[in-house]
Protein backbone atom coordinates (compact mmCIF):
# COMPACT_ATOMS: atom_id res chain seq x y z
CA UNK A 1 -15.98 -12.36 -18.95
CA UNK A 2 -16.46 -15.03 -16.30
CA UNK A 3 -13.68 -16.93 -15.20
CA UNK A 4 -15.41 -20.52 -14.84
CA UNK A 5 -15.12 -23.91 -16.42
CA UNK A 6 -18.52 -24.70 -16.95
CA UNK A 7 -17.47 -28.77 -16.55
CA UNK A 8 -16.22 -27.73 -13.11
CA UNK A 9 -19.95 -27.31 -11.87
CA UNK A 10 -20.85 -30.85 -13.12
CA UNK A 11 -17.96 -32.52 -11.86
CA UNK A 12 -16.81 -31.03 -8.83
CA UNK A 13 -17.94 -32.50 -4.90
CA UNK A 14 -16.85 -28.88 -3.47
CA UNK A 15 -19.37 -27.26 -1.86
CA UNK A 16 -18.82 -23.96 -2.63
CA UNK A 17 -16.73 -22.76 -5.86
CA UNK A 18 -16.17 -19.87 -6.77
CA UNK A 19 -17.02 -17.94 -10.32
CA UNK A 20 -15.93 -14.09 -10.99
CA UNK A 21 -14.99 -11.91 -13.52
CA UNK A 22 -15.03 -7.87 -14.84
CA UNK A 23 -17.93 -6.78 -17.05
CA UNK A 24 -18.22 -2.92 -18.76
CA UNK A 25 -21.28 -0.54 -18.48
CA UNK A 26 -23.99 -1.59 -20.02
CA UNK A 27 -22.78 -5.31 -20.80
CA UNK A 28 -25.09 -8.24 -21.23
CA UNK A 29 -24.68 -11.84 -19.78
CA UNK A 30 -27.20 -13.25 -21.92
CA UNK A 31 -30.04 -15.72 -20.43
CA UNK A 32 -28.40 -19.09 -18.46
CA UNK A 33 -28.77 -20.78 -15.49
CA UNK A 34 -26.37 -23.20 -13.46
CA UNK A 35 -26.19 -26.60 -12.17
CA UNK A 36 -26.02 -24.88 -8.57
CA UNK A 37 -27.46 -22.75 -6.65
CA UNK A 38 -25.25 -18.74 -7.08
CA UNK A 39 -25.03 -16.32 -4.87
CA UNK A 40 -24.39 -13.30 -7.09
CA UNK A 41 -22.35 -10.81 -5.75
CA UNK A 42 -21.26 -7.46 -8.28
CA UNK A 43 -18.30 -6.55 -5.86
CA UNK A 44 -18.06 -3.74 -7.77
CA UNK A 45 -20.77 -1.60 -9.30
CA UNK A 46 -24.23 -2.62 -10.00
CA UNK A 47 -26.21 -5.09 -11.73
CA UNK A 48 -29.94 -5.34 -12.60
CA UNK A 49 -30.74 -9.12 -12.87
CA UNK A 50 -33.92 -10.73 -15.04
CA UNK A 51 -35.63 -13.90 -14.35
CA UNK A 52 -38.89 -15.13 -16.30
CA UNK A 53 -41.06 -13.76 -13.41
CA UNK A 54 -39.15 -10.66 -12.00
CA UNK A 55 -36.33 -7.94 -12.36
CA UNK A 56 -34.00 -7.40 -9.61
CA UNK A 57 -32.07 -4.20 -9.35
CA UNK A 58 -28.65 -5.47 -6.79
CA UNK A 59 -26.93 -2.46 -4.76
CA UNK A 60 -23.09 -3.13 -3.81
CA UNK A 61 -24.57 -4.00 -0.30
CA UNK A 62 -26.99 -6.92 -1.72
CA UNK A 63 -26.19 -10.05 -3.31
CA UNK A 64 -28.76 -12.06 -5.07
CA UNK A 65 -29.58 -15.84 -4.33
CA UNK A 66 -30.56 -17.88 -7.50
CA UNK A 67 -31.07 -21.67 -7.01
CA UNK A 68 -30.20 -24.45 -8.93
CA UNK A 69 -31.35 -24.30 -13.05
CA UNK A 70 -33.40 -20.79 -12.62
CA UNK A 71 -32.85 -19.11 -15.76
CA UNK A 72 -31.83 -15.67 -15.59
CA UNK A 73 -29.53 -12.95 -17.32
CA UNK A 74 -27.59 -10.00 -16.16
CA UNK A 75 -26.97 -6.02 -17.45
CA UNK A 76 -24.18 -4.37 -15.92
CA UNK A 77 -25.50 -0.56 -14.56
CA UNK A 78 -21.68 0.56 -14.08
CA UNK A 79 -18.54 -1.12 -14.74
CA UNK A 80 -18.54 -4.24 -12.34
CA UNK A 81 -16.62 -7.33 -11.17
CA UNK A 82 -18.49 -9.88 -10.31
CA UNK A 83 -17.05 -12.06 -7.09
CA UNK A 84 -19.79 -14.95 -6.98
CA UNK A 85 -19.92 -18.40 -5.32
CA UNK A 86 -22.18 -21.62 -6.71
CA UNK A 87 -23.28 -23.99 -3.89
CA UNK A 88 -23.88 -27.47 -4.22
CA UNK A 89 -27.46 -27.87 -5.25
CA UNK A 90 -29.24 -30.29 -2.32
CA UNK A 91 -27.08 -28.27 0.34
CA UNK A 92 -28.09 -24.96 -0.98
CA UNK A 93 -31.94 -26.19 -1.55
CA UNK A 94 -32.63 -25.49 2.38
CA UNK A 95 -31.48 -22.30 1.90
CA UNK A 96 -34.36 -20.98 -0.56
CA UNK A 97 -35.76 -22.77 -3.90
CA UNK A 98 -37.11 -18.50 -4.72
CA UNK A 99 -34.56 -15.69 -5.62
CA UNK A 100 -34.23 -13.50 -2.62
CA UNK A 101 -31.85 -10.50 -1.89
CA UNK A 102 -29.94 -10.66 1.08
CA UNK A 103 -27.32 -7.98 2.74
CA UNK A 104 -23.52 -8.43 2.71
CA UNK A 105 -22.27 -8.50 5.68
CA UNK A 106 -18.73 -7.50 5.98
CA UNK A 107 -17.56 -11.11 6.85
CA UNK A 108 -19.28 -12.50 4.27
CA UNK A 109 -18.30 -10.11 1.08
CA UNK A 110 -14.35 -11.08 2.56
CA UNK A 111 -15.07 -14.83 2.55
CA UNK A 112 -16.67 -14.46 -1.00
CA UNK A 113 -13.72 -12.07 -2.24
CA UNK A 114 -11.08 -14.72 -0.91
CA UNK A 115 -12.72 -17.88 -2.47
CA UNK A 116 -12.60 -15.81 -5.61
CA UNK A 117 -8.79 -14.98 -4.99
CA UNK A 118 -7.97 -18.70 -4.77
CA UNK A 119 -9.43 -19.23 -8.23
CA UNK A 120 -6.94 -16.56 -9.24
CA UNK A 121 -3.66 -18.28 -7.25
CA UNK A 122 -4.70 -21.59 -9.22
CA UNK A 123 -4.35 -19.44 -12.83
CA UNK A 124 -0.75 -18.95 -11.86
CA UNK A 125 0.18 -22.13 -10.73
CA UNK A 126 0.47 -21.23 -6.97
CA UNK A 127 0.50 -23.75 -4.17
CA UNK A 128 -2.49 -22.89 -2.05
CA UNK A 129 -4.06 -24.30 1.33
CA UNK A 130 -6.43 -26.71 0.59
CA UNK A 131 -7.32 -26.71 4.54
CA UNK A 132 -8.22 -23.43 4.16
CA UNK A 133 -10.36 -23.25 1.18
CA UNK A 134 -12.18 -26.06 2.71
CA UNK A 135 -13.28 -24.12 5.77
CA UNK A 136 -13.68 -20.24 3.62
CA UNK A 137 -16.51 -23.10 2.35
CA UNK A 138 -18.25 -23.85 5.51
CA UNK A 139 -17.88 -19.89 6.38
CA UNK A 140 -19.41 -18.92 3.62
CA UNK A 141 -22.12 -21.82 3.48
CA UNK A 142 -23.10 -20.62 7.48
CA UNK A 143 -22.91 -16.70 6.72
CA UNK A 144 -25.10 -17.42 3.64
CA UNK A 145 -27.85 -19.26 5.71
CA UNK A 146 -27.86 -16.54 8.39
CA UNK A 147 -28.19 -13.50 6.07
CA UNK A 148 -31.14 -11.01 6.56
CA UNK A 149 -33.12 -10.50 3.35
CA UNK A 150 -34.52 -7.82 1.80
CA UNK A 151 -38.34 -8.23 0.37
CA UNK A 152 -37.90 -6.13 -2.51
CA UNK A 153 -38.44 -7.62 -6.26
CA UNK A 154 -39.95 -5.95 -9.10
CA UNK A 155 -42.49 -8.40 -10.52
CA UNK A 156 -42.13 -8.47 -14.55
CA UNK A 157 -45.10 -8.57 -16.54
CA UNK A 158 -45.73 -11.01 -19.61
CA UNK A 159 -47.92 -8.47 -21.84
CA UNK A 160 -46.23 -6.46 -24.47
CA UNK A 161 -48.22 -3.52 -23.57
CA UNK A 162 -46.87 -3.86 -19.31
CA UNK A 163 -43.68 -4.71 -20.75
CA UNK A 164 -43.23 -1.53 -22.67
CA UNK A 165 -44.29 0.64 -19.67
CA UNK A 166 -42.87 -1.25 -17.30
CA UNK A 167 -39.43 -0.84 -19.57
CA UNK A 168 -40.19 2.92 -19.50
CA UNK A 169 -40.54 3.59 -15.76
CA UNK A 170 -37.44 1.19 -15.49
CA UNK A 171 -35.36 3.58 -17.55
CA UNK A 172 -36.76 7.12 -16.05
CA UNK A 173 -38.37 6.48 -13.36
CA UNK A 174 -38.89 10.26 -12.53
CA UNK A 175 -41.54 9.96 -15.46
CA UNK A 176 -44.47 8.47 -13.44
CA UNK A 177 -47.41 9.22 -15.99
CA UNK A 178 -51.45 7.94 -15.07
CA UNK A 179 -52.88 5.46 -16.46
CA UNK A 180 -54.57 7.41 -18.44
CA UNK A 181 -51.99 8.74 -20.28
CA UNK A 182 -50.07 5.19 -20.69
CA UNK A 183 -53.28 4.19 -21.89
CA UNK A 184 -53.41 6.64 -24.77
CA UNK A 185 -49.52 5.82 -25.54
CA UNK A 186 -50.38 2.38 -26.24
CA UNK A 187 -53.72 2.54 -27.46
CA UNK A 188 -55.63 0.52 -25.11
CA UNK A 189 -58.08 1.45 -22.38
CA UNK A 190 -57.00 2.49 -18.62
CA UNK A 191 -59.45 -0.11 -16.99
CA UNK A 192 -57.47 -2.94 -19.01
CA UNK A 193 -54.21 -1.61 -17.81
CA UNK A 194 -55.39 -2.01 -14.36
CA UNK A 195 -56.73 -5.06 -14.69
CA UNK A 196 -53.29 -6.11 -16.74
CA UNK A 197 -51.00 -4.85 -13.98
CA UNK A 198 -52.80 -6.97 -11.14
CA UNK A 199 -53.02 -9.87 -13.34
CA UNK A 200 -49.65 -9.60 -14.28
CA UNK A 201 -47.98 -8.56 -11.46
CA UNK A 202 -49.46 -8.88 -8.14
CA UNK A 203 -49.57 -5.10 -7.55
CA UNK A 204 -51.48 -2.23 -7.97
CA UNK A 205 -49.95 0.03 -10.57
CA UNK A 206 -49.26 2.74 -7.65
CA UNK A 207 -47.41 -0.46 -5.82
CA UNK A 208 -45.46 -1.71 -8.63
CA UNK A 209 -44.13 1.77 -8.92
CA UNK A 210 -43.48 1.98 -5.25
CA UNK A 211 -41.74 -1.42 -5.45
CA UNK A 212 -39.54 -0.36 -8.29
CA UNK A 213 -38.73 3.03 -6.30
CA UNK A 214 -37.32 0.85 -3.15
CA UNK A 215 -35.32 -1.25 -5.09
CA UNK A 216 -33.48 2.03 -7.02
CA UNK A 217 -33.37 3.99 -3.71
CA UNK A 218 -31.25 1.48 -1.92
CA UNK A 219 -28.39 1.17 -4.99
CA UNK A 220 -28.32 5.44 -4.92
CA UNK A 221 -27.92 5.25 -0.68
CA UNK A 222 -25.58 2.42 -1.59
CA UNK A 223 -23.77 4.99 -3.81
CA UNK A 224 -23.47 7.73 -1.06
CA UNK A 225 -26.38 10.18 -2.92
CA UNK A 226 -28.15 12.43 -0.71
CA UNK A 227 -32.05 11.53 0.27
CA UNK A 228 -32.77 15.29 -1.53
CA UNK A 229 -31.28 14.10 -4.96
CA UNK A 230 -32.81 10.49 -4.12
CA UNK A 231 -36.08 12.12 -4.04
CA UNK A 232 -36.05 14.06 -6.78
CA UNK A 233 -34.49 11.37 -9.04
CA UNK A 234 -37.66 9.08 -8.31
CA UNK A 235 -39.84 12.13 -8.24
CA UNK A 236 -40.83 12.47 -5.12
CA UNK A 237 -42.63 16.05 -3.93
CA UNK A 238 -40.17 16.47 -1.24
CA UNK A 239 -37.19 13.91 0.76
CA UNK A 240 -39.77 13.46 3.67
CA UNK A 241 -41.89 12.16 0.86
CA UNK A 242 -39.79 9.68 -0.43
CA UNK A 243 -38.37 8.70 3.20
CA UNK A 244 -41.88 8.11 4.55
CA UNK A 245 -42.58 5.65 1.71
CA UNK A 246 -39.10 3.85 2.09
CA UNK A 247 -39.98 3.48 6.05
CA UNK A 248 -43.20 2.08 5.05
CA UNK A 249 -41.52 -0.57 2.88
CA UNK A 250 -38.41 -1.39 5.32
CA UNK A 251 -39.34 -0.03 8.72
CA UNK A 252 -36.44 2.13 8.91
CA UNK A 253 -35.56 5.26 7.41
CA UNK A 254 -33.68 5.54 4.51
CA UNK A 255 -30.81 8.06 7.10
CA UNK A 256 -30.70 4.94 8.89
CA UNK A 257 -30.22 2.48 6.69
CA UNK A 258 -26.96 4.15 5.10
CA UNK A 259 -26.04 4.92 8.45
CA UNK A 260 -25.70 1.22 8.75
């Protein structure tokens, strides 16, 4: 579980604290929010993250921003630790007042991972540098603020119906089926589905798929699978398939982007 005094968030003037702990497979956090703004960071592993308006699948390179008193839970998708800061809500609210993914940088994950690692020096009654935490703070504050994002988010529907495909697709997501066919599942009518999903979501159903596709894709590159397995997982025809779609949606290919 999470090693955090929930009365520390109230009460404390920091600016950043920290807040980690190790979760198993397939472990809830059940629906919260905090007093400050998180960035959540799974160190290790992956997490998928719900909020009332969107799910957000986060690949070890990606942290995810939340601000202050957005309510939102979290499933583990591997055995993870979680290495996470909270900023102080009016600093952080510059920053972003919409959940956003944005990459790790290698500076920043070793900030984060040392503000954690004070928390743990305190639990055995070390002496520590307060000078020290005070500027991994200001590092971590500035890296935060100049992170590129990411514009991938898979809008959550309301609708039982959406919610029970969208669940589906979620789960296998090699098991793209028409609309037709999810239509005769649920017993409703195709038009109504595509009316629901554009209501409900933003997107076409073709683009919510596509949307859910990027944001699986870059956890498996994260992961070191090959674009051929990649492909097939999400059910692509072929890898050039699946790479020309992920360059549409990033401008880079997905070689590239692990490259990097």
């Amino acid at each position: 579980m999470e090693k955090f005094d929930e009365n520390a968030e109230e009460t404390s003037q920091k600016l950043v604290i920290a807040m980690g702990g190790k979760h198993p497979y397939r472990s809830v956090i059940a629906l919260h929010h905090h007093t400050r703004a998180q960035l959540l960071y799974a160190s290790e592993g992956s997490i998928r993250v719900h909020t009332t308006n969107n799910v957000w699948v986060v690949p070890p390179q990606c942290a995810l921003w939340i601000p202050a008193f957005i309510k939102h839970s979290i499933v583990s998708l591997s055995n993870i630790r979680l290495s996470t800061v909270l900023i102080e809500e009016k600093a952080a609210q510059p920053i972003g007042e919409q959940c956003f993914l944005l990459r790790m940088t290698n500076l920043l994950r070793e900030l984060v991972l040392r503000l954690n690692q004070f928390d743990e020096v305190r639990e055995h009654g070390a002496a520590f540098d307060d000078e020290v935490e005070k500027s991994l703070q200001l590092l971590i504050f500035n890296e935060i603020k100049q992170a590129s994002t990411f514009p991938i988010v898979i809008p959550w529907p309301h609708d039982a119906r959406l919610i029970s495909i969208c669940e589906e697709l979620l789960e296998n997501p090699k098991n793209i089926k028409d609309l037709n066919t999810w239509a005769d599942q649920i017993g409703t009518s195709s038009r109504t589905l595509i009316r629901l999903f554009q209501k409900e979501t933003g997107l076409t159903y073709r683009a919510w798929i596509q949307q859910m596709h990027m944001a699986l894709a870059l956890g498996k590159l994260a992961r070191g699978e090959s674009i051929a397995r990649i492909a097939e997982a999400l059910g692509y025809r072929s890898s050039s398939a699946f790479s020309a779609m992920f360059k549409k949606h990033l401008g880079d290919t997905p070689q590239h982007f692990r490259k990097e």
